[in-house]
N, C-alpha and C. Protein backbone atom coordinates (compact mmCIF):
# COMPACT_ATOMS: atom_id res chain seq x y z
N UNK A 1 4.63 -3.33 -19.67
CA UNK A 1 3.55 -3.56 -18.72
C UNK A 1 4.11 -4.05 -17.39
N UNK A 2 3.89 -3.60 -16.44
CA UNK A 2 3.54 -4.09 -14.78
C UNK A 2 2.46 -4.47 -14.33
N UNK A 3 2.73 -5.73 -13.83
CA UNK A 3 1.61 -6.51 -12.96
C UNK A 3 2.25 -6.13 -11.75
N UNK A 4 0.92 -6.08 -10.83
CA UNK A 4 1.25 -5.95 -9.42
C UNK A 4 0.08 -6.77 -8.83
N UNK A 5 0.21 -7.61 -7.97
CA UNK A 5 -0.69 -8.30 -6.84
C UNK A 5 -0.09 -8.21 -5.53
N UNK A 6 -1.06 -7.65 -5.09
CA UNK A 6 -1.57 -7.68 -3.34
C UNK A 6 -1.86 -8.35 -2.77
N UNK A 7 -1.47 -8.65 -1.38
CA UNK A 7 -1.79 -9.75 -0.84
C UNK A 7 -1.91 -9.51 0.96
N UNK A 8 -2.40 -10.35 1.59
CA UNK A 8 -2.49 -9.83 3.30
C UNK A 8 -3.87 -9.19 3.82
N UNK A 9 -4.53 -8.74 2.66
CA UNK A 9 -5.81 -8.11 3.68
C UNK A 9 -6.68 -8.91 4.46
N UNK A 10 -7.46 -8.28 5.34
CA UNK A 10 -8.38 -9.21 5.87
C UNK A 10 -9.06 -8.57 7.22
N UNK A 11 -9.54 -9.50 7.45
CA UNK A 11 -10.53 -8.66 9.06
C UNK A 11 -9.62 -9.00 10.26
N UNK A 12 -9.58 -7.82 11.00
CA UNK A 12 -8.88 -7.65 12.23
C UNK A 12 -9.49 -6.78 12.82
N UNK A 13 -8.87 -7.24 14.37
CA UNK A 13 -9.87 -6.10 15.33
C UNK A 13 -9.30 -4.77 15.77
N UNK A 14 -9.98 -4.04 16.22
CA UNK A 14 -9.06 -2.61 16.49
C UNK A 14 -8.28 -2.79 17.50
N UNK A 15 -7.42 -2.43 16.98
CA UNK A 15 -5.64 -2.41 17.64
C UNK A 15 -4.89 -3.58 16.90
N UNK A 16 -5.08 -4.28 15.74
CA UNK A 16 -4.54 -5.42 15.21
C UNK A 16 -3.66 -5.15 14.52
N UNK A 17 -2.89 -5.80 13.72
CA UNK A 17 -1.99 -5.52 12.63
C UNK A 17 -2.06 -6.34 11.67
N UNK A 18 -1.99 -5.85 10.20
CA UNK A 18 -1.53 -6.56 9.15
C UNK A 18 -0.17 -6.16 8.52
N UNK A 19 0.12 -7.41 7.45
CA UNK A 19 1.31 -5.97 6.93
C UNK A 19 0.72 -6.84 5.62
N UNK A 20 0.24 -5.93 4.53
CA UNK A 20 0.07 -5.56 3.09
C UNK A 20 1.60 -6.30 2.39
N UNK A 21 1.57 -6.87 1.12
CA UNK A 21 2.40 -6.84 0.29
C UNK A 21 2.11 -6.89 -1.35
N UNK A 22 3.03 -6.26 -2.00
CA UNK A 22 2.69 -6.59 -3.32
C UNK A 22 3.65 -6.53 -4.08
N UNK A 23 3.54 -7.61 -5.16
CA UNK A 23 4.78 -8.47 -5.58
C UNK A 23 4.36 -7.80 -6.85
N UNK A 24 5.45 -6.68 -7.83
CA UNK A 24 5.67 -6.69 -9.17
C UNK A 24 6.49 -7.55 -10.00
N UNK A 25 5.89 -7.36 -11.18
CA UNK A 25 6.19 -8.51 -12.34
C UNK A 25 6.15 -7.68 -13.54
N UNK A 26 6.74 -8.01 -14.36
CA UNK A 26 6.78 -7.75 -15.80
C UNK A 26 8.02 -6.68 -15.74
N UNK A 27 7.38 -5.48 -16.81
CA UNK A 27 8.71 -4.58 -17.42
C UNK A 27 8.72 -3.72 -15.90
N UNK A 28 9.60 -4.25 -14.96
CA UNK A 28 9.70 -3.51 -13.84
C UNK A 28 10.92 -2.67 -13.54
N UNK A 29 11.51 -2.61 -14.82
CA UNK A 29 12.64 -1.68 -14.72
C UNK A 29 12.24 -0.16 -15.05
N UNK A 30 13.40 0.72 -14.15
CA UNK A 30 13.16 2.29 -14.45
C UNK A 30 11.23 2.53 -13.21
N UNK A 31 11.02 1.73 -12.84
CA UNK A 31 9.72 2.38 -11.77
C UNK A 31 10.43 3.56 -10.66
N UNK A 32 9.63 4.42 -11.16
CA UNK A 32 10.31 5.83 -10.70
C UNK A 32 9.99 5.51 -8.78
N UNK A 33 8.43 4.70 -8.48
CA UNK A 33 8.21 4.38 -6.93
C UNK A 33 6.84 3.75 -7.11
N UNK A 34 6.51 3.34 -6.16
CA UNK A 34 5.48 2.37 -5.69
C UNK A 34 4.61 3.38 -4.55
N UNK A 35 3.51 2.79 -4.51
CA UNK A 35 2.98 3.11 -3.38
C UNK A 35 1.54 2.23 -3.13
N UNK A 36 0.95 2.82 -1.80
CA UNK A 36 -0.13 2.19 -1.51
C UNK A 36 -1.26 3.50 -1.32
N UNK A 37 -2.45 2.93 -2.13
CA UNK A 37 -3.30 4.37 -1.87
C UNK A 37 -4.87 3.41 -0.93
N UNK A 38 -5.56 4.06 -0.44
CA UNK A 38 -7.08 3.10 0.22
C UNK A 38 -8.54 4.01 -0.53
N UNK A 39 -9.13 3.11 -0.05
CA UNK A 39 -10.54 3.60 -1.02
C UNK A 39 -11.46 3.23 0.15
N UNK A 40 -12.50 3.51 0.12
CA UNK A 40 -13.36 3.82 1.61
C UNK A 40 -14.76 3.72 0.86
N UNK A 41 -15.59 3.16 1.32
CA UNK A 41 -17.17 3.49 0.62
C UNK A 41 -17.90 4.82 0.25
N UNK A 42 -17.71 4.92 -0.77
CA UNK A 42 -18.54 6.32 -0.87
C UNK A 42 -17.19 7.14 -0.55
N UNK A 43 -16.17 6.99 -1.25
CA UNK A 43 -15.29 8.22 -0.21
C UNK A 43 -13.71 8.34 -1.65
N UNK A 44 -13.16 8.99 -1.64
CA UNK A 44 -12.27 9.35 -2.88
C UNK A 44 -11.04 8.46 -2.70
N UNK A 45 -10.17 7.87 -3.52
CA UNK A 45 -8.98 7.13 -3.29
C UNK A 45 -7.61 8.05 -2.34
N UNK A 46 -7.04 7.51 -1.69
CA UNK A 46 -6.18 8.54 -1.24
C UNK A 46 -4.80 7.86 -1.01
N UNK A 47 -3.97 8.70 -0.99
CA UNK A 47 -2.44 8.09 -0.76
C UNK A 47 -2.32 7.73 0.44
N UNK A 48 -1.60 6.72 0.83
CA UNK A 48 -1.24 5.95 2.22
C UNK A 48 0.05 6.01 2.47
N UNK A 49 0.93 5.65 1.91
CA UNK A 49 2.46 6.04 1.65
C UNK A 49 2.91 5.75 0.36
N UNK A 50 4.60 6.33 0.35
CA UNK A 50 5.15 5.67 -1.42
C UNK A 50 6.75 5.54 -0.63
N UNK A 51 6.88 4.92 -1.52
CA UNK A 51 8.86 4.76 -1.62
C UNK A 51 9.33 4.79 -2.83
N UNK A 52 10.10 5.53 -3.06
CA UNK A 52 11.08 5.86 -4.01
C UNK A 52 12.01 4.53 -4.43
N UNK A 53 12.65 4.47 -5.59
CA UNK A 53 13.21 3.53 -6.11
C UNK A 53 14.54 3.23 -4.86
N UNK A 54 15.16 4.57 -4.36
CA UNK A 54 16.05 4.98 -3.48
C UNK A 54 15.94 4.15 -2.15
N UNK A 55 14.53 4.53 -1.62
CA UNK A 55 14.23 4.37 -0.38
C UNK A 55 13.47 5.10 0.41
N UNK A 56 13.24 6.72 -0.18
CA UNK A 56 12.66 7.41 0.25
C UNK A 56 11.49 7.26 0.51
N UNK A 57 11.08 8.10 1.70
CA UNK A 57 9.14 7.58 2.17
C UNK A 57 8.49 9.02 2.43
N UNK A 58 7.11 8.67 1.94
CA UNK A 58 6.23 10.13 2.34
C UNK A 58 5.42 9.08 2.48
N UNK A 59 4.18 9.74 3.48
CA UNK A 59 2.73 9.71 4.04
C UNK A 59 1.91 10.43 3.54
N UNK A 60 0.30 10.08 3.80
CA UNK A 60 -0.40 10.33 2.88
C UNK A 60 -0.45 11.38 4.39
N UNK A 61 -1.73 12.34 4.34
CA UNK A 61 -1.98 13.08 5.15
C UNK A 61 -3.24 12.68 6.15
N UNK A 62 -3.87 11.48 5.63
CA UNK A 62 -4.60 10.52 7.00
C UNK A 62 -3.93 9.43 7.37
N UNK A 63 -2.60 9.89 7.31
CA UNK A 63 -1.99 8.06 8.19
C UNK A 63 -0.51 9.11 8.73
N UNK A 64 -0.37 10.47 8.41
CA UNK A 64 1.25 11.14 8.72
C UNK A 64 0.72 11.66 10.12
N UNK A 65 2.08 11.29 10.86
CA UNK A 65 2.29 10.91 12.04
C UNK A 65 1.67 9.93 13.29
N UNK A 66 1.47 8.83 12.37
CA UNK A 66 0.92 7.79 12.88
C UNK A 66 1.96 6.85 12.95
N UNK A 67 2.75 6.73 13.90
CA UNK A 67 4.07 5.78 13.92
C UNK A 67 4.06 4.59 13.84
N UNK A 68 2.72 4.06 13.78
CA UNK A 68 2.60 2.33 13.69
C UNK A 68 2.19 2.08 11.84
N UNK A 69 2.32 3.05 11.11
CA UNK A 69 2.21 2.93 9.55
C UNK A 69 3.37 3.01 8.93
N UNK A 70 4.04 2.11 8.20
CA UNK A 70 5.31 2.01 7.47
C UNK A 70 5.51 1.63 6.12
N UNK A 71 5.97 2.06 5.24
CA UNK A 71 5.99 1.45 4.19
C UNK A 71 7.65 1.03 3.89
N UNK A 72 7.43 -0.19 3.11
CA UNK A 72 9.20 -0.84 2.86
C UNK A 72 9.02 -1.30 1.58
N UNK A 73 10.52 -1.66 0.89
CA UNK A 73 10.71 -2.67 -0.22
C UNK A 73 11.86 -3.62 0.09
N UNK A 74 11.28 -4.49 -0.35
CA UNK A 74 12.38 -5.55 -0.83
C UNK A 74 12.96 -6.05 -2.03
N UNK A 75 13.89 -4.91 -3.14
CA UNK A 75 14.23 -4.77 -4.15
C UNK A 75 15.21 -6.31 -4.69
N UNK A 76 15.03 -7.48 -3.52
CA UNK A 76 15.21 -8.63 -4.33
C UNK A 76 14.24 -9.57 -5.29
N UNK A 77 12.93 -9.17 -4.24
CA UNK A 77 12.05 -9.79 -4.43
C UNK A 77 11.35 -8.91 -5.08
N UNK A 78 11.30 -7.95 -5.57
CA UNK A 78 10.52 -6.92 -6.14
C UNK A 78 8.81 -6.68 -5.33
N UNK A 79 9.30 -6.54 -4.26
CA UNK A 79 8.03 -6.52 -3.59
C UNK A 79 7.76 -5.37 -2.52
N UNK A 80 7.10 -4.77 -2.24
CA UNK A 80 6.95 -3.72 -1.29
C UNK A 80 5.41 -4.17 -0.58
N UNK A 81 6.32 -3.56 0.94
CA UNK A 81 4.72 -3.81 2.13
C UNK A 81 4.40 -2.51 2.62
N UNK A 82 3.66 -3.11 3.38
CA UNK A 82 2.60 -2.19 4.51
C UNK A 82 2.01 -2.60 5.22
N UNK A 83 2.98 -2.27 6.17
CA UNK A 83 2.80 -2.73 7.82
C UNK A 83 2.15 -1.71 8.33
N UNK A 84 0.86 -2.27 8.97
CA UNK A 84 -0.29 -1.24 9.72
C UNK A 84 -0.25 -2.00 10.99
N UNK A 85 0.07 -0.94 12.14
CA UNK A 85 -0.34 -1.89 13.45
C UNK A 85 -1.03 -0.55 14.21
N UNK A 86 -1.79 -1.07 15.16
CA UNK A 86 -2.60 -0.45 15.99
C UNK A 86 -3.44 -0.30 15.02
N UNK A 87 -4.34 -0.81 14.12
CA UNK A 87 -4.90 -0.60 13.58
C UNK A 87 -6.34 0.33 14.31
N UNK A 88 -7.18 1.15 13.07
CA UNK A 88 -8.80 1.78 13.91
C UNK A 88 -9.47 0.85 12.37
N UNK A 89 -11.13 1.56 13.41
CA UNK A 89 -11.99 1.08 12.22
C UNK A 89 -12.02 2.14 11.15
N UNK A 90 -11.34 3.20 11.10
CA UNK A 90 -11.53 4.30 10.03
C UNK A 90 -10.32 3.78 9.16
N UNK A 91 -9.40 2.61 9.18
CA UNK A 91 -8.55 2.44 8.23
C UNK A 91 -9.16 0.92 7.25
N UNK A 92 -10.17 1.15 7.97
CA UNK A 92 -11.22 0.44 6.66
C UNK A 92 -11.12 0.86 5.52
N UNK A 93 -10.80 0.11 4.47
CA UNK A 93 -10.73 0.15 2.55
C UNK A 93 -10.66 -1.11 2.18
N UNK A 94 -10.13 -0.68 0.70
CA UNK A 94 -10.18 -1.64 -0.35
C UNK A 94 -8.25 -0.51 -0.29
N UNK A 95 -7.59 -1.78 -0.25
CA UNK A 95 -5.90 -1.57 -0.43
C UNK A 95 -5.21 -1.23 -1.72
N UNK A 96 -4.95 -0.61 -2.26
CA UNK A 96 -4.75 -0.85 -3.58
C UNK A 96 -2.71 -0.27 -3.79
N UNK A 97 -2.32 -1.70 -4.86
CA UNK A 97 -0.66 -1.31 -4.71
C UNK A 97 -0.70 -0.30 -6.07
N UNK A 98 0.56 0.46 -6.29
CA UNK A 98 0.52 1.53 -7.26
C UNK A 98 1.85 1.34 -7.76
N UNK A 99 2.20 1.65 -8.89
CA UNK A 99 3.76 1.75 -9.82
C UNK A 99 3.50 2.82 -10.47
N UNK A 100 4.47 3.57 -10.67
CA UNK A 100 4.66 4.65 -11.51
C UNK A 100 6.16 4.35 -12.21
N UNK A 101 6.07 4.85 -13.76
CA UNK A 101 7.23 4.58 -14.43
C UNK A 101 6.89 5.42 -15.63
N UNK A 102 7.65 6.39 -15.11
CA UNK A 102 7.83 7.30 -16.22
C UNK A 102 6.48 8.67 -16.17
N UNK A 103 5.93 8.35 -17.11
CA UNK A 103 3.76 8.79 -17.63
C UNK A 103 2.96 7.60 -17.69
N UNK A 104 3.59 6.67 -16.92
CA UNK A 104 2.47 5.54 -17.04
C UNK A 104 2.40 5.12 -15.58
N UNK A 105 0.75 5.06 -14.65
CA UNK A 105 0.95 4.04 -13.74
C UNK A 105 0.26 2.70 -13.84
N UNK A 106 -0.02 2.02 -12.82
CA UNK A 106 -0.23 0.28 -13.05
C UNK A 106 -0.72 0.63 -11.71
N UNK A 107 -1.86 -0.14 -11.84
CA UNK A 107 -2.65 -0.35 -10.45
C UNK A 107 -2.98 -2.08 -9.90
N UNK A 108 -2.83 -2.52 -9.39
CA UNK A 108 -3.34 -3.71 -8.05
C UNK A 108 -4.46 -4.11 -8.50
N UNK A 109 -5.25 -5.15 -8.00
CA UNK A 109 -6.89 -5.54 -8.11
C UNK A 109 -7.29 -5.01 -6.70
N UNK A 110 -6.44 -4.65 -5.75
CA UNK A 110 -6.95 -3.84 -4.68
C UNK A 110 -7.25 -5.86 -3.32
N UNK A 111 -7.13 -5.18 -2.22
CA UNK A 111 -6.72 -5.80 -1.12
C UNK A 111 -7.93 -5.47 0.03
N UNK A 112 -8.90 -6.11 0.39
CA UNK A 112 -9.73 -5.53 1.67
C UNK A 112 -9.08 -5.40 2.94
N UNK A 113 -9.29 -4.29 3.52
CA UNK A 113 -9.02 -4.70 4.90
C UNK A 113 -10.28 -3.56 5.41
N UNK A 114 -10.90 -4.72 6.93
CA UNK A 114 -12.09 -4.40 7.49
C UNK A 114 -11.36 -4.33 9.02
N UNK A 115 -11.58 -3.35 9.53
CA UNK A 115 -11.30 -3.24 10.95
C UNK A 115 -12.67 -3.51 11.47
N UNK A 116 -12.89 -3.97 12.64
CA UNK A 116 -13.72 -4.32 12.78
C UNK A 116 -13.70 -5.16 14.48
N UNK A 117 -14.36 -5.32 15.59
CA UNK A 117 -14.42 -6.34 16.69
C UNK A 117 -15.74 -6.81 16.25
C-alpha cells in the first residue's frame, strides 16, 4: 500500500501561484511515476502532469505549453510538487496526487484550489 497526502491548495487570485505537494508513504518502492490529475465541477478528472521514477515529464493537454506549470520530485523526501504560477480561474479543481506501481494505482484525498479575485 501507498499513502499519499497533498498539501498547498487554497484560494488565490488570477495571476497567483501555488506550488502543490505530496508526500508518499508506505510500500513506495518500484512506483513506476506519480502524477497530478484536477477535477472541475461537473467536469471529468484529467491529467495535469507526471514524472517518471527517472525524471521524465509529460503534460496533460489543458496545461501543455503553458510554461508557468511544472511538475518535480524530491526522491529524498519522497515527495513530488506542482508549481502553478500565473495562475486563471479555469485552473479551478479539486488537486488530486496519483502513484502508479506496477497494475495498481493509489490516489490523494485531493487538494482545492479556487482561483478566484
Amino acid at each position: 500500500q501507498v499513502q499519499l497526502v497533498e498539501s498547498g491548495g487554497g484560494l488565490v487570485q488570477p495571476g497567483g501561484s501555488l506550488r502543490l505537494s505530496c508526500a508518499a508513504s508506505g510500500s513506495i518502492f518500484n512506483i513506476d511515476h506519480m502524477a497530478w490529475y484536477r477535477q472541475a465541477p461537473g467536469k471529468q478528472r484529467d491529467l495535469v502532469a507526471r514524472i517518471t521514477s527517472d525524471g521524465n515529464t509529460d503534460y496533460g493537454y489543458s496545461v501543455k505549453g503553458r510554461f508557468t506549470i511544472s511538475i518535480s520530485r524530491d526522491n529524498a523526501k519522497n515527495t513530488v510538487y506542482l508549481q502553478m504560477n500565473s495562475l486563471k480561474p479555469e485552473d479551478t479543481a479539486v488537486y488530486y496526487c496519483a502513484a502508479f506501481q506496477g497494475r495498481r494505482d493509489y490516489w490523494g484525498q485531493g487538494t482545492q484550489v479556487t482561483v478566484s479575485s
